[in-house]
C-alpha atoms as a PDB file:
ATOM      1  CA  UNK A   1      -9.513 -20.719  -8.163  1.00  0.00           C
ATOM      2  CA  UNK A   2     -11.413 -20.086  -5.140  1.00  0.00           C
ATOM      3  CA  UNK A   3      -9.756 -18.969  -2.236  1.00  0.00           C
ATOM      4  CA  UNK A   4     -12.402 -20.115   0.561  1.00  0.00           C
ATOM      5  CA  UNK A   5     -11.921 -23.813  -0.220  1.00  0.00           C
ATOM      6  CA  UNK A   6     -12.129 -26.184   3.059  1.00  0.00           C
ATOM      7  CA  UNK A   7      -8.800 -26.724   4.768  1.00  0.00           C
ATOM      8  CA  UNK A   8      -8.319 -30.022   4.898  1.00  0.00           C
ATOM      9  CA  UNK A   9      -5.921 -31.618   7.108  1.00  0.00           C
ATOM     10  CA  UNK A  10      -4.111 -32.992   3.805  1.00  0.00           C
ATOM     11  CA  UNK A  11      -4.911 -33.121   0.510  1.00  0.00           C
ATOM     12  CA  UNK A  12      -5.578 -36.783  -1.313  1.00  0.00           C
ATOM     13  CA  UNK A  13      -5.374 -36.794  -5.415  1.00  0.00           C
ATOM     14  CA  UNK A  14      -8.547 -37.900  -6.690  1.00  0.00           C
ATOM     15  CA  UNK A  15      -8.991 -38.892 -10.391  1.00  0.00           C
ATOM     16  CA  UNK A  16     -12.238 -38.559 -12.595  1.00  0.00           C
ATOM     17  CA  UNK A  17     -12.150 -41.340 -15.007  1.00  0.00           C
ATOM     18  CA  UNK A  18     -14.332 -40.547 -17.986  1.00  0.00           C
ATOM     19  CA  UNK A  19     -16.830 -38.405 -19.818  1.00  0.00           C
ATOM     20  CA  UNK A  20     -16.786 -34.420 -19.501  1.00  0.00           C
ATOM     21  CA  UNK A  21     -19.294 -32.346 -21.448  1.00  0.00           C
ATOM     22  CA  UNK A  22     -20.888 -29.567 -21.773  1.00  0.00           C
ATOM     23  CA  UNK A  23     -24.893 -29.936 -20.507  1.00  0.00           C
ATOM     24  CA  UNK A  24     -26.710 -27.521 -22.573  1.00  0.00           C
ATOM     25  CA  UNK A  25     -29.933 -26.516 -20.907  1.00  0.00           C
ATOM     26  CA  UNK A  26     -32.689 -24.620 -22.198  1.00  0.00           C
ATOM     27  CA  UNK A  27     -30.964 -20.720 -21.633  1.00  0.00           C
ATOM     28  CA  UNK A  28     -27.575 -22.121 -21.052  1.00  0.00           C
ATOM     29  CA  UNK A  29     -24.945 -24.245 -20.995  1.00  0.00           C
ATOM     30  CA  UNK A  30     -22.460 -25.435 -18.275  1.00  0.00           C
ATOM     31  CA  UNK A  31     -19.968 -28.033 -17.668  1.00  0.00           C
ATOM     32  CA  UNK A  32     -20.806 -31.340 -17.017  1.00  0.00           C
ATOM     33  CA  UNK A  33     -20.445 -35.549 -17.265  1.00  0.00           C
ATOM     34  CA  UNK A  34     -20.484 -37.225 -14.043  1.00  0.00           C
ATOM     35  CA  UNK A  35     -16.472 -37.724 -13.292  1.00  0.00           C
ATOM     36  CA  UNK A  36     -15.789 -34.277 -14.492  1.00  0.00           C
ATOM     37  CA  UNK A  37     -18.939 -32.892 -11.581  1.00  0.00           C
ATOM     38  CA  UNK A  38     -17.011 -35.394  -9.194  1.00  0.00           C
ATOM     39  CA  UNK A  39     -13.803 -33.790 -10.096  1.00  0.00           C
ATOM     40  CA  UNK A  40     -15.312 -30.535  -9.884  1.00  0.00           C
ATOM     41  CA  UNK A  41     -16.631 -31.221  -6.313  1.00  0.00           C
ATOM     42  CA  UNK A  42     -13.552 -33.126  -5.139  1.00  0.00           C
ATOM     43  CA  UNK A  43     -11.899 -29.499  -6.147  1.00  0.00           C
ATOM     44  CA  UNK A  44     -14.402 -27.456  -4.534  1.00  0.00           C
ATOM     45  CA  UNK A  45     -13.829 -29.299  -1.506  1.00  0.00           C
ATOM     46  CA  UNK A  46     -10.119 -28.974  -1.077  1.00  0.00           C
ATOM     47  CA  UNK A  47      -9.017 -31.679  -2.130  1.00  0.00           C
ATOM     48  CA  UNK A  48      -6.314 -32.851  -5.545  1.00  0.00           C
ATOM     49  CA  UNK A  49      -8.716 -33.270  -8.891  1.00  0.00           C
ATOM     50  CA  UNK A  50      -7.655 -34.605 -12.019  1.00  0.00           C
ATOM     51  CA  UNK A  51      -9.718 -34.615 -14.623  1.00  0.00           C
ATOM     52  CA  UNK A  52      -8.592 -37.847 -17.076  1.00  0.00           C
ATOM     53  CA  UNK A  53     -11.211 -37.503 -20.191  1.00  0.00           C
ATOM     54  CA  UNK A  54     -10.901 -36.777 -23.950  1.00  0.00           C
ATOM     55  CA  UNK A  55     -12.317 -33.426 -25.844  1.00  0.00           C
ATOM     56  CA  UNK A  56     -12.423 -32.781 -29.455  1.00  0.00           C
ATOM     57  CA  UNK A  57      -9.628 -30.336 -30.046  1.00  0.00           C
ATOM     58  CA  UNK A  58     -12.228 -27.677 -31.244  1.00  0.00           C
ATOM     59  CA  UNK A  59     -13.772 -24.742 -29.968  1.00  0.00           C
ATOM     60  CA  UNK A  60     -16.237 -26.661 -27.349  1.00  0.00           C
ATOM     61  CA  UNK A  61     -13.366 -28.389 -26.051  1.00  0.00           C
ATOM     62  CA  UNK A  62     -10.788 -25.690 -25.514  1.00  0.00           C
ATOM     63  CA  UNK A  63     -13.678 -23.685 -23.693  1.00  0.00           C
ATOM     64  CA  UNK A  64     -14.547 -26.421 -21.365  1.00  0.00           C
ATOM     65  CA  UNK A  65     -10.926 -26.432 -20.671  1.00  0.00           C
ATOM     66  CA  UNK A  66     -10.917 -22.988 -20.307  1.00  0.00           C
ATOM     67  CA  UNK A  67     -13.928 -23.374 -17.779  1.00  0.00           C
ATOM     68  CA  UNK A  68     -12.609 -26.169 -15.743  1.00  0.00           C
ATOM     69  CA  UNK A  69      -8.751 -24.532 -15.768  1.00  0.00           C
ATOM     70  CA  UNK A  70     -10.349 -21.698 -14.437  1.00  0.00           C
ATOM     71  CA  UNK A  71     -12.334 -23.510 -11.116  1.00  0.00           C
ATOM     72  CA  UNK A  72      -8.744 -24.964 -10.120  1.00  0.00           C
ATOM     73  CA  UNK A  73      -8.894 -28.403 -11.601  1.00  0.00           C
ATOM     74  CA  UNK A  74      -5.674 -30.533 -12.774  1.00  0.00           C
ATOM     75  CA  UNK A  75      -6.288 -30.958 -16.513  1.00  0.00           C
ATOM     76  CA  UNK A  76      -2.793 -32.173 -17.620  1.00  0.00           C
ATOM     77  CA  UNK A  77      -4.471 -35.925 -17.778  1.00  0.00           C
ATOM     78  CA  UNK A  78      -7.026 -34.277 -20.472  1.00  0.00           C
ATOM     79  CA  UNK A  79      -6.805 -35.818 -24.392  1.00  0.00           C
ATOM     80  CA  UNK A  80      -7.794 -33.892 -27.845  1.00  0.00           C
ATOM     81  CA  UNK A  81      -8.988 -35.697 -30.555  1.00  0.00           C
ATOM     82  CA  UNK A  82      -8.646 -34.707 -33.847  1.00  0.00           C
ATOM     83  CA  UNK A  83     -12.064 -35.907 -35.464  1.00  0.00           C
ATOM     84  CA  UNK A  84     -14.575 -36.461 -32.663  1.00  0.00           C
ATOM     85  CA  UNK A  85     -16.146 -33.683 -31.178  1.00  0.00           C
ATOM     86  CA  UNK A  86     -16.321 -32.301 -27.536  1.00  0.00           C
ATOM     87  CA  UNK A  87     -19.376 -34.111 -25.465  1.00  0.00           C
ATOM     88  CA  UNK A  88     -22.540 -32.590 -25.207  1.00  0.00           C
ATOM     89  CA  UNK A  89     -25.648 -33.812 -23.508  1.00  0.00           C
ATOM     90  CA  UNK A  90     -29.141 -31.607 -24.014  1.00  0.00           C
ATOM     91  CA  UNK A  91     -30.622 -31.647 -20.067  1.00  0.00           C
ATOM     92  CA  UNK A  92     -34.853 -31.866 -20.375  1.00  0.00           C
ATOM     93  CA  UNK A  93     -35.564 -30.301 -16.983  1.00  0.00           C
ATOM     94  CA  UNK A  94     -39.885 -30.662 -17.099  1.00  0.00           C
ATOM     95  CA  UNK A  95     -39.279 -31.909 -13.433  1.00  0.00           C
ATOM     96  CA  UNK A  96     -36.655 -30.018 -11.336  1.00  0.00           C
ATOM     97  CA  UNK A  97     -36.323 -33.078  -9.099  1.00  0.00           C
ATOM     98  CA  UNK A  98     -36.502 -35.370 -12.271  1.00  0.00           C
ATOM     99  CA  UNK A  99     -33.764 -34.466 -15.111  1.00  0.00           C
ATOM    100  CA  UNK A 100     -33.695 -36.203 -18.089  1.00  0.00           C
ATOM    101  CA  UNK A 101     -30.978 -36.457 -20.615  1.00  0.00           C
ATOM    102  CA  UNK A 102     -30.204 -36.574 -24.268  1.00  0.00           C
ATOM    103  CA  UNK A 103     -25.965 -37.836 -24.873  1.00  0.00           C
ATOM    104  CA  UNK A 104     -25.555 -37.171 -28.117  1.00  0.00           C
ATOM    105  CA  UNK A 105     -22.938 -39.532 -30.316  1.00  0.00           C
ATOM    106  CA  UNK A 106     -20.177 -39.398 -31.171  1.00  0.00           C
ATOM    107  CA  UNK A 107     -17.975 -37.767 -28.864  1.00  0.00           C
ATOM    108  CA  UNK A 108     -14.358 -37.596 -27.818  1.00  0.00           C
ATOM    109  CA  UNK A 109     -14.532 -39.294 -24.681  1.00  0.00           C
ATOM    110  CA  UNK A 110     -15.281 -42.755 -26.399  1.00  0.00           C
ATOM    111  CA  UNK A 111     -11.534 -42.466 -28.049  1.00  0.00           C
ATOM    112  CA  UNK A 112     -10.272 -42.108 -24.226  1.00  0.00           C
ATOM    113  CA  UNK A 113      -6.058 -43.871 -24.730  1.00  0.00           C
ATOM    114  CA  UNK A 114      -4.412 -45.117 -21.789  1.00  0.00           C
ATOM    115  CA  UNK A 115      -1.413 -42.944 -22.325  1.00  0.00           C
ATOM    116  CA  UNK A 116       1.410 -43.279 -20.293  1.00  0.00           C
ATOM    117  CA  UNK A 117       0.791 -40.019 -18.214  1.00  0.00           C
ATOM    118  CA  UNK A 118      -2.838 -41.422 -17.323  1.00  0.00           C
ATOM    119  CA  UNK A 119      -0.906 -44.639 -16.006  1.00  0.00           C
ATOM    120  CA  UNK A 120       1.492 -42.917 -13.880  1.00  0.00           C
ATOM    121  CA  UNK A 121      -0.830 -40.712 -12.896  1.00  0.00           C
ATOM    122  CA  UNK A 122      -2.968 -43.805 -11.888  1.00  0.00           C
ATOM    123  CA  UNK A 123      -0.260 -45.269  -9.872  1.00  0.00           C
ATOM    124  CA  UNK A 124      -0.124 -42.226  -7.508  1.00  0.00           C
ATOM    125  CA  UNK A 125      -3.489 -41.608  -6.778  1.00  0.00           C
ATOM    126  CA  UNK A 126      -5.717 -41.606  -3.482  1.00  0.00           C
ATOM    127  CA  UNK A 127      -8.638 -42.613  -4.996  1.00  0.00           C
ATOM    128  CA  UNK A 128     -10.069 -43.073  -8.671  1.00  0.00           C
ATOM    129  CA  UNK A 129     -13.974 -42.377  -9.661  1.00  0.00           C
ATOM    130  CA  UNK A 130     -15.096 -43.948 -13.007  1.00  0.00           C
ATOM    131  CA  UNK A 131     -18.529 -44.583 -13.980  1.00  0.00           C
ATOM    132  CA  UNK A 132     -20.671 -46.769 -16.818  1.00  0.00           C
ATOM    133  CA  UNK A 133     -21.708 -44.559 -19.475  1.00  0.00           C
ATOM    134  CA  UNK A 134     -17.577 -43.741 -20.448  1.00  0.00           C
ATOM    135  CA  UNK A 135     -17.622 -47.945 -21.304  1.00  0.00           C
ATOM    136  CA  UNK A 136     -19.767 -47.784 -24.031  1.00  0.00           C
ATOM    137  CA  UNK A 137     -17.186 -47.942 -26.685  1.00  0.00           C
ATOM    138  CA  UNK A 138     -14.673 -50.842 -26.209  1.00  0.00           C
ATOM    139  CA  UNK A 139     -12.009 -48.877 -26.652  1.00  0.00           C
ATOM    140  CA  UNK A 140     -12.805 -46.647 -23.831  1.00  0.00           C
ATOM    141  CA  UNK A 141     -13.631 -49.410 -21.450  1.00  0.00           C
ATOM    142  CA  UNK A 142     -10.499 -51.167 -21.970  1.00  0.00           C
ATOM    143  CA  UNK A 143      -8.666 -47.688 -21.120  1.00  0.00           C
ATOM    144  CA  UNK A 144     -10.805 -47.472 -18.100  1.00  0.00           C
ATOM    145  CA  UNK A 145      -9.925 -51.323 -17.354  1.00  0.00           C
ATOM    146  CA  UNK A 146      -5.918 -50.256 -17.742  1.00  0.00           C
ATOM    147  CA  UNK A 147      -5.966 -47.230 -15.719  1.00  0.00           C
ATOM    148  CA  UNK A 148      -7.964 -49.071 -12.606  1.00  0.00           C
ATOM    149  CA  UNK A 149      -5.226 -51.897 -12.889  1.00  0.00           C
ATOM    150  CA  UNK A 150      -2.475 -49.399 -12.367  1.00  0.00           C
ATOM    151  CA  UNK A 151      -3.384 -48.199  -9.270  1.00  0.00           C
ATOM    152  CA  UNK A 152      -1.676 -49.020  -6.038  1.00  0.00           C
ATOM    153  CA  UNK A 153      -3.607 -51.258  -3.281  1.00  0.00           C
ATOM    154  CA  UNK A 154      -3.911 -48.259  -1.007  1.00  0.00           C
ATOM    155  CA  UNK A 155      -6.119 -46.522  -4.119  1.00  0.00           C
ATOM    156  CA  UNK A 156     -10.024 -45.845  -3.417  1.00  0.00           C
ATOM    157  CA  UNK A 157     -11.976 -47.070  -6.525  1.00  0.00           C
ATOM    158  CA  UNK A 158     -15.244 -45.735  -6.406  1.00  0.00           C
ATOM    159  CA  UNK A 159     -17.564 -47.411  -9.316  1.00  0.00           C
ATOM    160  CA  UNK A 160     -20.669 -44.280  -9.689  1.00  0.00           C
ATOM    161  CA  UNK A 161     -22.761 -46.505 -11.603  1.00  0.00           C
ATOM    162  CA  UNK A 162     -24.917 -43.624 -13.047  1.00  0.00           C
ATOM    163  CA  UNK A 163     -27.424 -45.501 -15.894  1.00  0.00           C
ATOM    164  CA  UNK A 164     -27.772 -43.411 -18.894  1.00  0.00           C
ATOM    165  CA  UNK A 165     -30.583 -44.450 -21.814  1.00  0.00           C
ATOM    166  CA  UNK A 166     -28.831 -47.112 -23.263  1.00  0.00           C
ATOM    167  CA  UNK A 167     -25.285 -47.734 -22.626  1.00  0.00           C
ATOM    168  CA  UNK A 168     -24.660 -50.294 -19.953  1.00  0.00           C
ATOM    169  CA  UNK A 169     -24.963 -53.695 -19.760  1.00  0.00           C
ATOM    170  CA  UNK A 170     -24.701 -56.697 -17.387  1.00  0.00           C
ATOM    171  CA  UNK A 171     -21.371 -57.248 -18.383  1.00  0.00           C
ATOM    172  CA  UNK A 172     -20.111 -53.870 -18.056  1.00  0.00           C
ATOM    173  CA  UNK A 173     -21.874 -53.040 -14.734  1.00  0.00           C
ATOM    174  CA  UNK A 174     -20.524 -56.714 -13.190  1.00  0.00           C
ATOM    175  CA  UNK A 175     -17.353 -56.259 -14.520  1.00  0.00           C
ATOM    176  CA  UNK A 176     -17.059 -52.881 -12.934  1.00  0.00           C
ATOM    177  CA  UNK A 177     -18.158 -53.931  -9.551  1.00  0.00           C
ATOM    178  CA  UNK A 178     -15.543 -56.746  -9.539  1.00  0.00           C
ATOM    179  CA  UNK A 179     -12.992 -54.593  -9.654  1.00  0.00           C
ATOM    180  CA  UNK A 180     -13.882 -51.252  -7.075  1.00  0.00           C
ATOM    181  CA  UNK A 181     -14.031 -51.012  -3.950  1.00  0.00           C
ATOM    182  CA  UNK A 182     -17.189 -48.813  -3.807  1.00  0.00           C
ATOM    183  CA  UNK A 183     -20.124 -48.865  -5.576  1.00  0.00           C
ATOM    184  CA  UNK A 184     -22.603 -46.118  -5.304  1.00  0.00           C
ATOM    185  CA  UNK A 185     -25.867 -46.025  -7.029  1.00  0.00           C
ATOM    186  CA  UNK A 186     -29.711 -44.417  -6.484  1.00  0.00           C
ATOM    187  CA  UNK A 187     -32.927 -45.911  -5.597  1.00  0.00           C
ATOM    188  CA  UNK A 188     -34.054 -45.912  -9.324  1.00  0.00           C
ATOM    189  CA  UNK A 189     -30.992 -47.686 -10.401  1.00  0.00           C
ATOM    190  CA  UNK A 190     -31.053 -50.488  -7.895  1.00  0.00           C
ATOM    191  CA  UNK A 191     -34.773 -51.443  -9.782  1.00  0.00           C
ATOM    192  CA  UNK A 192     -33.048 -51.491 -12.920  1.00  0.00           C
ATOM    193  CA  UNK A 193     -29.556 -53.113 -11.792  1.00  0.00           C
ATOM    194  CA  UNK A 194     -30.870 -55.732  -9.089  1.00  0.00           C
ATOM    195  CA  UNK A 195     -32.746 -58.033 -12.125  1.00  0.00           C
ATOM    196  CA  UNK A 196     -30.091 -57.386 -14.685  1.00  0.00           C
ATOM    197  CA  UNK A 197     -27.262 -58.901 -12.002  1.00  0.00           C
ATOM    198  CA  UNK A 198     -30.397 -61.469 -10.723  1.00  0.00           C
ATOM    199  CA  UNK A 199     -29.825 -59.520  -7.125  1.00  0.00           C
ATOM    200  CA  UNK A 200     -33.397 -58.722  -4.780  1.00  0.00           C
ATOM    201  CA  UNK A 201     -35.097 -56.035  -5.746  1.00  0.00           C
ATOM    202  CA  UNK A 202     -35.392 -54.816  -1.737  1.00  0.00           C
ATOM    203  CA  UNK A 203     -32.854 -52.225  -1.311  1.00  0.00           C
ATOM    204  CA  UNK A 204     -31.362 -53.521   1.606  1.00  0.00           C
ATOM    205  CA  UNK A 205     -30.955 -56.475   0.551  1.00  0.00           C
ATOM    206  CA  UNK A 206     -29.350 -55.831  -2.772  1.00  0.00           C
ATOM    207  CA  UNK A 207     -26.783 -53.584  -1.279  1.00  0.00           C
ATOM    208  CA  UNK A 208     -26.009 -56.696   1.505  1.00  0.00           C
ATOM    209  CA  UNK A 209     -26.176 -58.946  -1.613  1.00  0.00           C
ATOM    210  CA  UNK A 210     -23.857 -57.162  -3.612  1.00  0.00           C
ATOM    211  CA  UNK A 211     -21.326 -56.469  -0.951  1.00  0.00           C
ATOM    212  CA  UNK A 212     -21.538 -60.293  -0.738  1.00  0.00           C
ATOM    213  CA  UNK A 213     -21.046 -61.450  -4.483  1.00  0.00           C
ATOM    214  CA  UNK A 214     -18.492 -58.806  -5.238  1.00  0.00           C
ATOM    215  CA  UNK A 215     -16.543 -58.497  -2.364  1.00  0.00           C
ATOM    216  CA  UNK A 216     -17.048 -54.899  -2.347  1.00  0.00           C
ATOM    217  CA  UNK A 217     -16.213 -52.202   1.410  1.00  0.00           C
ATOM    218  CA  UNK A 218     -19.552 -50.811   0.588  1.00  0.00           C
ATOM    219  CA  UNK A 219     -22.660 -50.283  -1.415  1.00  0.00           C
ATOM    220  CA  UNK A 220     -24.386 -46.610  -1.064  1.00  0.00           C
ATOM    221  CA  UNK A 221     -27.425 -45.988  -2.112  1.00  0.00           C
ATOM    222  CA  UNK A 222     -28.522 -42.586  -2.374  1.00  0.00           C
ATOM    223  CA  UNK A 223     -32.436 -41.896  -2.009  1.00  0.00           C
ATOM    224  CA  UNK A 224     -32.856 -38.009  -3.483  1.00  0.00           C
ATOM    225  CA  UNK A 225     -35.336 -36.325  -1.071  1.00  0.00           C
ATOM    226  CA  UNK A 226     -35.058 -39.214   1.620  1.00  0.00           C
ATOM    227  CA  UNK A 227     -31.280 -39.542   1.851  1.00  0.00           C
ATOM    228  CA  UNK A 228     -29.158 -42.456   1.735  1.00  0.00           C
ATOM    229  CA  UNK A 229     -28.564 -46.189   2.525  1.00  0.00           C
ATOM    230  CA  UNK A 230     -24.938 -47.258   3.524  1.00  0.00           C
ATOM    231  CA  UNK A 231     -24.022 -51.059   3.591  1.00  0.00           C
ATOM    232  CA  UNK A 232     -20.769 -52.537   4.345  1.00  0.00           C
ATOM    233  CA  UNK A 233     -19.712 -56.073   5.562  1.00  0.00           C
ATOM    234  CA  UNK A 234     -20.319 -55.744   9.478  1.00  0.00           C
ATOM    235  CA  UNK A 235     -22.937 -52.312   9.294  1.00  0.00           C
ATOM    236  CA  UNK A 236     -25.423 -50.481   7.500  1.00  0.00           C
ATOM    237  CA  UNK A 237     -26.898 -46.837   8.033  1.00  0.00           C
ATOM    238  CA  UNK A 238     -29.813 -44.944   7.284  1.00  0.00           C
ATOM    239  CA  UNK A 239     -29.401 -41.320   6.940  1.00  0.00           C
ATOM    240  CA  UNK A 240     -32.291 -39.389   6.283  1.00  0.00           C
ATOM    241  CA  UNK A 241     -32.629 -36.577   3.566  1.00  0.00           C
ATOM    242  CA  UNK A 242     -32.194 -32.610   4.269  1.00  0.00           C
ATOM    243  CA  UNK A 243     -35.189 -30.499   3.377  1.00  0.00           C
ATOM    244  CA  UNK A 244     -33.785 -28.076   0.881  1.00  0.00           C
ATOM    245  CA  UNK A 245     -35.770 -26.022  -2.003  1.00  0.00           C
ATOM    246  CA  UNK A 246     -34.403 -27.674  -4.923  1.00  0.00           C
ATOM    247  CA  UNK A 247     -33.729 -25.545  -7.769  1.00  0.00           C
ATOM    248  CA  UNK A 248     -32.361 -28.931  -9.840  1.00  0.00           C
ATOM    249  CA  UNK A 249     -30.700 -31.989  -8.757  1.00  0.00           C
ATOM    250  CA  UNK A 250     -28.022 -32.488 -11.697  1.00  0.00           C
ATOM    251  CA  UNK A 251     -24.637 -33.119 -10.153  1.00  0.00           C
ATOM    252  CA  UNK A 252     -26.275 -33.898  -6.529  1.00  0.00           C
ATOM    253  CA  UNK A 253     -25.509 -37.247  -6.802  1.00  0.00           C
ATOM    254  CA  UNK A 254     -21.873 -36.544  -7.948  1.00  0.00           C
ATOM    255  CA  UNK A 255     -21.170 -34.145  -5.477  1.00  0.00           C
ATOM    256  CA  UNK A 256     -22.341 -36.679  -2.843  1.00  0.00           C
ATOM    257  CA  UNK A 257     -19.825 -39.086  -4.096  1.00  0.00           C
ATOM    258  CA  UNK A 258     -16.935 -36.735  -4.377  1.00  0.00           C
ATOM    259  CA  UNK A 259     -17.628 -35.988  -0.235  1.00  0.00           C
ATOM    260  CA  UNK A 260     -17.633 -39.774   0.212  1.00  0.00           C
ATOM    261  CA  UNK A 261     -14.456 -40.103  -1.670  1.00  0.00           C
ATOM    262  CA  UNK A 262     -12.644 -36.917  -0.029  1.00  0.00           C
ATOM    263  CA  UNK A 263     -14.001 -37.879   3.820  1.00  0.00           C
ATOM    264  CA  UNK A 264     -12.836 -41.796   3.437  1.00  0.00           C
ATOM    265  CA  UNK A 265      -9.484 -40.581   1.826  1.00  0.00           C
ATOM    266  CA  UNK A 266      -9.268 -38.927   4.895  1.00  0.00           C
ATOM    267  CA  UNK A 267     -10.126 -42.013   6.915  1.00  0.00           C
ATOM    268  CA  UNK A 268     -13.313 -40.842   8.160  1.00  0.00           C
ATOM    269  CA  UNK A 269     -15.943 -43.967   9.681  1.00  0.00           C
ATOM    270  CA  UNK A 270     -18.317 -44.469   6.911  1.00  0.00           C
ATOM    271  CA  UNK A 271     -21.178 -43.424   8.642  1.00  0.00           C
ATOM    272  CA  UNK A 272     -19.627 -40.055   9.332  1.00  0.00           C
ATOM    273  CA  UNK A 273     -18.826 -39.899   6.031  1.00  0.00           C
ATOM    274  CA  UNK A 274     -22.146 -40.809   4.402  1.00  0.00           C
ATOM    275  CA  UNK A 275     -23.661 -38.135   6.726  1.00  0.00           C
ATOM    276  CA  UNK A 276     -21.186 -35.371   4.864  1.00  0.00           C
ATOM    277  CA  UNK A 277     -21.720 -36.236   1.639  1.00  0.00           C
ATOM    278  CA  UNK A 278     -25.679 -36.436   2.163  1.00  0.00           C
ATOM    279  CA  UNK A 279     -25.499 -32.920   3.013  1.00  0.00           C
ATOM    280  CA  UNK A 280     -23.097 -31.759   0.280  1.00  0.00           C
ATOM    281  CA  UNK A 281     -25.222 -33.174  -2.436  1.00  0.00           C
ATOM    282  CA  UNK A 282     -28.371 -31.127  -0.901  1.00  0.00           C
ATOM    283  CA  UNK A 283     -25.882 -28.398  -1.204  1.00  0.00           C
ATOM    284  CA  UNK A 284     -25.894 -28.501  -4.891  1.00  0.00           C
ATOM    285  CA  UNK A 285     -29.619 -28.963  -4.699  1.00  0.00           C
ATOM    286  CA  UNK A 286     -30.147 -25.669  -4.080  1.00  0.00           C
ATOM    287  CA  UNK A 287     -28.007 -24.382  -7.005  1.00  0.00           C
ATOM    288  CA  UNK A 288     -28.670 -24.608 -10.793  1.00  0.00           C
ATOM    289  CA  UNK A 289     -26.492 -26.948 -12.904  1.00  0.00           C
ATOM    290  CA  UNK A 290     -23.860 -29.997 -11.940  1.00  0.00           C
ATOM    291  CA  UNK A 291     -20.933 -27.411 -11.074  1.00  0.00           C
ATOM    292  CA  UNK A 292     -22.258 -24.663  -8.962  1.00  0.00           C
ATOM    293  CA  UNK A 293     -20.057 -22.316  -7.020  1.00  0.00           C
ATOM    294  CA  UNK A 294     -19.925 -24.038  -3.123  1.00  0.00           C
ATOM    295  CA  UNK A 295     -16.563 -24.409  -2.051  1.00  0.00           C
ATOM    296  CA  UNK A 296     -17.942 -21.700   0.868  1.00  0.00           C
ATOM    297  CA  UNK A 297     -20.776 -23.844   1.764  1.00  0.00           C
ATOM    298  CA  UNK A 298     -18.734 -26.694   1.756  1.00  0.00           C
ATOM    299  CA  UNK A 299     -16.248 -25.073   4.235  1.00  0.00           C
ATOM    300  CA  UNK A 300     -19.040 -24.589   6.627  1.00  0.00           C
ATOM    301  CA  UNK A 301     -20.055 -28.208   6.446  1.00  0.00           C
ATOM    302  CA  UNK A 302     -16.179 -29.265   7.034  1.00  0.00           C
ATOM    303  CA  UNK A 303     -15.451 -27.175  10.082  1.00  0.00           C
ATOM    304  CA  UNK A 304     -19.309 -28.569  11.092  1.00  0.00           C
ATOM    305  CA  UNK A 305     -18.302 -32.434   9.952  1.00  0.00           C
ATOM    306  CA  UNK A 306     -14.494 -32.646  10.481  1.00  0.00           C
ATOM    307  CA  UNK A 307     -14.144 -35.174  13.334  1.00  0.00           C
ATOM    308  CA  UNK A 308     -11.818 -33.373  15.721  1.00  0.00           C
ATOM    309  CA  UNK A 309      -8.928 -34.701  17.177  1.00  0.00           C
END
């Protein structure tokens, strides 16, 4: 576990709801699944991460475990299934700035149960990032659907919608934004999203829609190179993008959301927050794969962030 993780001022228990996997890239492989990268980052930062997902109980899945044990993260919410295999998804990287993925099928994290520990867990928890791609198989959805109804009112639900080929759907993306309190998506997505729901295309305007129609604290829109877009009920924000040299951008986008989490845990103003997490995910940027080592870098962005008292 790393020992120069930012000190935060208390620590809130953030769970990531879903699929965990192993990314195999061209030389490599390394651990990855957008609420297991949020967990990872939500770690890395200094705050509480449990990691609620299914592996296959074979080799790939105790060495992910292994892996993620090893970086600090809570996996006593983790599953093992005794026929479906350990997630993988093959990352194409032609375009460092473009990735594009192959999820192959089956895997484990479709069988996810709602098992009583999950629950519990659930109850006590700060906040709670699930995504879209972990709903396509029913039985996984209606786990997610459970575990998001067991947590307390105080609980940050932060829907990552995160399209992936195929699996979403109107349903499953509306449904999800019913129930969170957060929805954060990229500029590509909103083209994709804002005809399915019959929302404007104008990002702007779809993020001010959707606040509207599903009651949500806040749409964020994250913009790669040129930042982010941050809409709630009374404000909105424009925060322009950092200038790294990106070596890939898998996992930017979920460390972003794990800063927003951690920073409005914390009860930082939105904007503030938004700000962080913009330059977190430029953080990760710089580095190869979802789950880089940064919990230094992310220290000096704390102690640069941190409002004071």
């Amino acid at each position: 576990m790393p020992s120069d993780l930012p000190q935060l001022p208390r620590r809130p228990r953030v769970i990531g709801l879903g699929e965990a996997v192993w990314d195999i890239f061209p030389d490599s492989r390394r651990a990855g699944g957008a609420p297991g990268n949020v967990a990872y980052h939500v770690q890395q930062l200094g705050a509480i991460a449990q990691l609620a997902t299914r592996f296959g109980a074979d080799e790939d899945g105790r060495a992910l475990a292994a892996h993620l044990a090893g970086e600090g993260l809570d996996l006593s919410l983790v599953q093992y299934d005794p026929e479906l295999p350990t997630g993988q998804v093959t990352v194409h990287l032609e375009d460092a700035a473009h990735p594009h993925y192959t999820i192959h099928q089956p895997a484990a994290w479709d069988r996810l149960q709602p098992e009583p520990a999950l629950l519990k867990a659930a109850a006590e928890a700060d906040a709670v990032c699930f995504g879209t791609l972990a709903q396509r198989s029913p039985e996984s959805r209606e786990t997610i659907r459970q575990v998001l109804e067991a947590t307390s009112d105080r609980c940050l639900l932060v829907y990552d919608v995160n399209l992936r080929q195929h699996y979403y759907s109107r349903e499953i993306i509306e449904d999800s934004l019913a129930i969170t309190s957060i929805a954060k998506i990229n500029h590509e997505e909103v083209a994709i999203v804002a005809p399915l729901l019959e929302l404007p295309t104008d990002e702007r305007e779809f993020a001010e829609a959707a606040v509207d129609e599903y009651m949500l604290d806040a749409v964020c829109i994250t913009r790669a190179a040129e930042g982010c877009l941050v809409v709630s009920g009374d404000a909105d924000y424009e925060i322009p993008g950092e200038r790294v040299t990106v070596a890939d951008t898998v996992g930017s986008g979920d460390a972003f959301t794990a800063a927003l989490i951690v920073s409005l845990c914390l009860d930082w103003p939105l904007e503030q927050a938004a700000r962080f997490a913009n330059q977190v995910g430029a953080v990760v940027a710089t580095k190869v794969g979802a789950t880089p080592r940064v919990a230094a870098d992310y220290s000096r962005l704390w102690d640069a962030f941190s409002p004071r008292s």
